[in-house]
N, C-alpha and C. Protein backbone atom coordinates (compact mmCIF):
# COMPACT_ATOMS: atom_id res chain seq x y z
N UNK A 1 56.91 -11.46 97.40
CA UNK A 1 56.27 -12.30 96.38
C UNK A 1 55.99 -11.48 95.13
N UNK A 2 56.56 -11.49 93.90
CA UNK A 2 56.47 -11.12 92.87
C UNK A 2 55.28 -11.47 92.82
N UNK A 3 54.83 -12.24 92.60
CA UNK A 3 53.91 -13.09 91.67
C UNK A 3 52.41 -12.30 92.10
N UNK A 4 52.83 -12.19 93.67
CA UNK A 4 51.56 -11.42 94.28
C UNK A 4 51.18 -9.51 93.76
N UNK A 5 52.38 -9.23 93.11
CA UNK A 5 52.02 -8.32 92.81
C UNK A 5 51.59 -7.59 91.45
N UNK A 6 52.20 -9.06 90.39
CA UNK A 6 52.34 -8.98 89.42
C UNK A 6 50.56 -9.53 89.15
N UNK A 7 49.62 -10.17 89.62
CA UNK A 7 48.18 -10.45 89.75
C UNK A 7 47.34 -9.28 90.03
N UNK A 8 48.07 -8.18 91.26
CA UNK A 8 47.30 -6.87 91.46
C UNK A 8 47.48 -6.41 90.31
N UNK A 9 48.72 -5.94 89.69
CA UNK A 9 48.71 -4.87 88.57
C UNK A 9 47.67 -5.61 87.46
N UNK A 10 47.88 -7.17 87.12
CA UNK A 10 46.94 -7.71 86.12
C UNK A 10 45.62 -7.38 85.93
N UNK A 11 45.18 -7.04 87.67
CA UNK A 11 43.75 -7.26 87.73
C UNK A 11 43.22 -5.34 87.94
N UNK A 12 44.11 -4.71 87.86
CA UNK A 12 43.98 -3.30 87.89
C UNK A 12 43.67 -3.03 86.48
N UNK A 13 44.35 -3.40 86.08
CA UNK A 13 44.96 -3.63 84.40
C UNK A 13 43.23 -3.66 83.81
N UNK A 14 42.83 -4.53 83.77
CA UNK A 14 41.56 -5.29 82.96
C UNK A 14 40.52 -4.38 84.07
N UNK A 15 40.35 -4.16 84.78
CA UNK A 15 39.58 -3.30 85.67
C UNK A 15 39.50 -1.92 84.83
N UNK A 16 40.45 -1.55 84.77
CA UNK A 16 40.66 -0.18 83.59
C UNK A 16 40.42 -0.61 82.45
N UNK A 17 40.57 -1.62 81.50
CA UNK A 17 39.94 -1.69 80.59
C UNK A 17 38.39 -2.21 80.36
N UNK A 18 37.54 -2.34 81.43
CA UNK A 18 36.62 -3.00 81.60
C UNK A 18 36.44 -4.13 81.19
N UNK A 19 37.51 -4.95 81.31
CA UNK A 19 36.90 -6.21 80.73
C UNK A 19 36.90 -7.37 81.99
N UNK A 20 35.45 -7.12 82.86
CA UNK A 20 34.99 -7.65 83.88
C UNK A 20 34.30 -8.86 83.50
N UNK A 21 34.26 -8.97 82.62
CA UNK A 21 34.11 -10.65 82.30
C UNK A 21 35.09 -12.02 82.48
N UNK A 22 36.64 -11.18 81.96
CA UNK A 22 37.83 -11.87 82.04
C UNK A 22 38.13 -12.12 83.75
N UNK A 23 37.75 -11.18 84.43
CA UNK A 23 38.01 -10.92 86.02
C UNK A 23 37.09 -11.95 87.02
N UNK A 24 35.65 -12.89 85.92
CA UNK A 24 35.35 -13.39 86.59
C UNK A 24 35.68 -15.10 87.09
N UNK A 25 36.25 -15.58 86.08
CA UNK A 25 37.00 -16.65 86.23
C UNK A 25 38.18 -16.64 87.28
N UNK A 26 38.90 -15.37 86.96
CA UNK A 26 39.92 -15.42 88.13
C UNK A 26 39.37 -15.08 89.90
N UNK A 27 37.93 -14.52 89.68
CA UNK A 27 37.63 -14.29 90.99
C UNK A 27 37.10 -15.54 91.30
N UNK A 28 36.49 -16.01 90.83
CA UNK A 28 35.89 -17.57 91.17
C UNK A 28 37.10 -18.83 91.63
N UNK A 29 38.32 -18.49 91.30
CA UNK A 29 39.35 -19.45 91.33
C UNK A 29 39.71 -18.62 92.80
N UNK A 30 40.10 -17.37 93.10
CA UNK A 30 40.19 -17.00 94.10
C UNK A 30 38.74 -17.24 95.06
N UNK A 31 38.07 -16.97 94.91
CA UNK A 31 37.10 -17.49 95.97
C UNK A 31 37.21 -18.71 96.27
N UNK A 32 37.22 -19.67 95.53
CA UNK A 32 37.41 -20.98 95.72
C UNK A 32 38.77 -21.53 96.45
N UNK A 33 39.91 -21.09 96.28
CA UNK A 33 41.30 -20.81 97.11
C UNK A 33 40.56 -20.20 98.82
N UNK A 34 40.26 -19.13 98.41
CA UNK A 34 39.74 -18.51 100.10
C UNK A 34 38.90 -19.36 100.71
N UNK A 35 38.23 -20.28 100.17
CA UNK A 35 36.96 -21.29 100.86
C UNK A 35 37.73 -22.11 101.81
N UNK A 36 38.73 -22.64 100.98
CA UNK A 36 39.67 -23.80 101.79
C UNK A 36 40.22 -23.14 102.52
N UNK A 37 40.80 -21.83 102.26
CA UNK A 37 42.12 -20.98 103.12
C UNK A 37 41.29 -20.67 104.53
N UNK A 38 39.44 -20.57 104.34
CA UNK A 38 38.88 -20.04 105.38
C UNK A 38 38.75 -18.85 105.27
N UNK A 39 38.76 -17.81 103.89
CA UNK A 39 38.92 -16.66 104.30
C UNK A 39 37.44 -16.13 103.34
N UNK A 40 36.95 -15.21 103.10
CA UNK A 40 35.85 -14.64 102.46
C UNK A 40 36.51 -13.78 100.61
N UNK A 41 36.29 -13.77 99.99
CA UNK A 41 36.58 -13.05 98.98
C UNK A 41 35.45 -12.01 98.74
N UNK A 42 35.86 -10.68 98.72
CA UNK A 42 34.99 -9.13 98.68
C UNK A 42 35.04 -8.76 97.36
N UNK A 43 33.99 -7.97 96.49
CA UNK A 43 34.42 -7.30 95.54
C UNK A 43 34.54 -5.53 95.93
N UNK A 44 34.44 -5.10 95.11
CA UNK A 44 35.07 -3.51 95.49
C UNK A 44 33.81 -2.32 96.47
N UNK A 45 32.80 -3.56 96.33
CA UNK A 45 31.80 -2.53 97.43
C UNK A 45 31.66 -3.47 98.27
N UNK A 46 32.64 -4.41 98.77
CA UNK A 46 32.94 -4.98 100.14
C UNK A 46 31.15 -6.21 100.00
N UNK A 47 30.69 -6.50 98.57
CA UNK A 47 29.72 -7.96 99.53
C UNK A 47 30.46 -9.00 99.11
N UNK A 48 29.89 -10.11 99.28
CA UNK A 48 30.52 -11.36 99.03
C UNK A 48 30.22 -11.69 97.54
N UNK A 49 31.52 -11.96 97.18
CA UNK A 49 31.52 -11.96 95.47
C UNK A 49 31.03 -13.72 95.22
């Protein structure tokens, strides 16, 4: 899956530039994906984002 990897580098990307504001919309869309999927979404010190 391209696509899956091309989202890691995105989100590495803006992580290095600190712009953790932009990162929170996309984590909220992913959390919200994992709710239905059943799964938990972590941030980088492992609590529930």
């Amino acid at each position: 899956m391209r696509s899956a990897g091309a989202i890691s580098l995105s989100t590495s990307r803006l992580k290095q530039v600190g712009e953790k504001n932009l990162l929170k919309p996309l984590r909220e869309t992913a959390q919200a994906i994992s709710n239905e999927l059943g799964f938990t979404v972590r941030d980088d010190q492992g609590a529930i984002a």
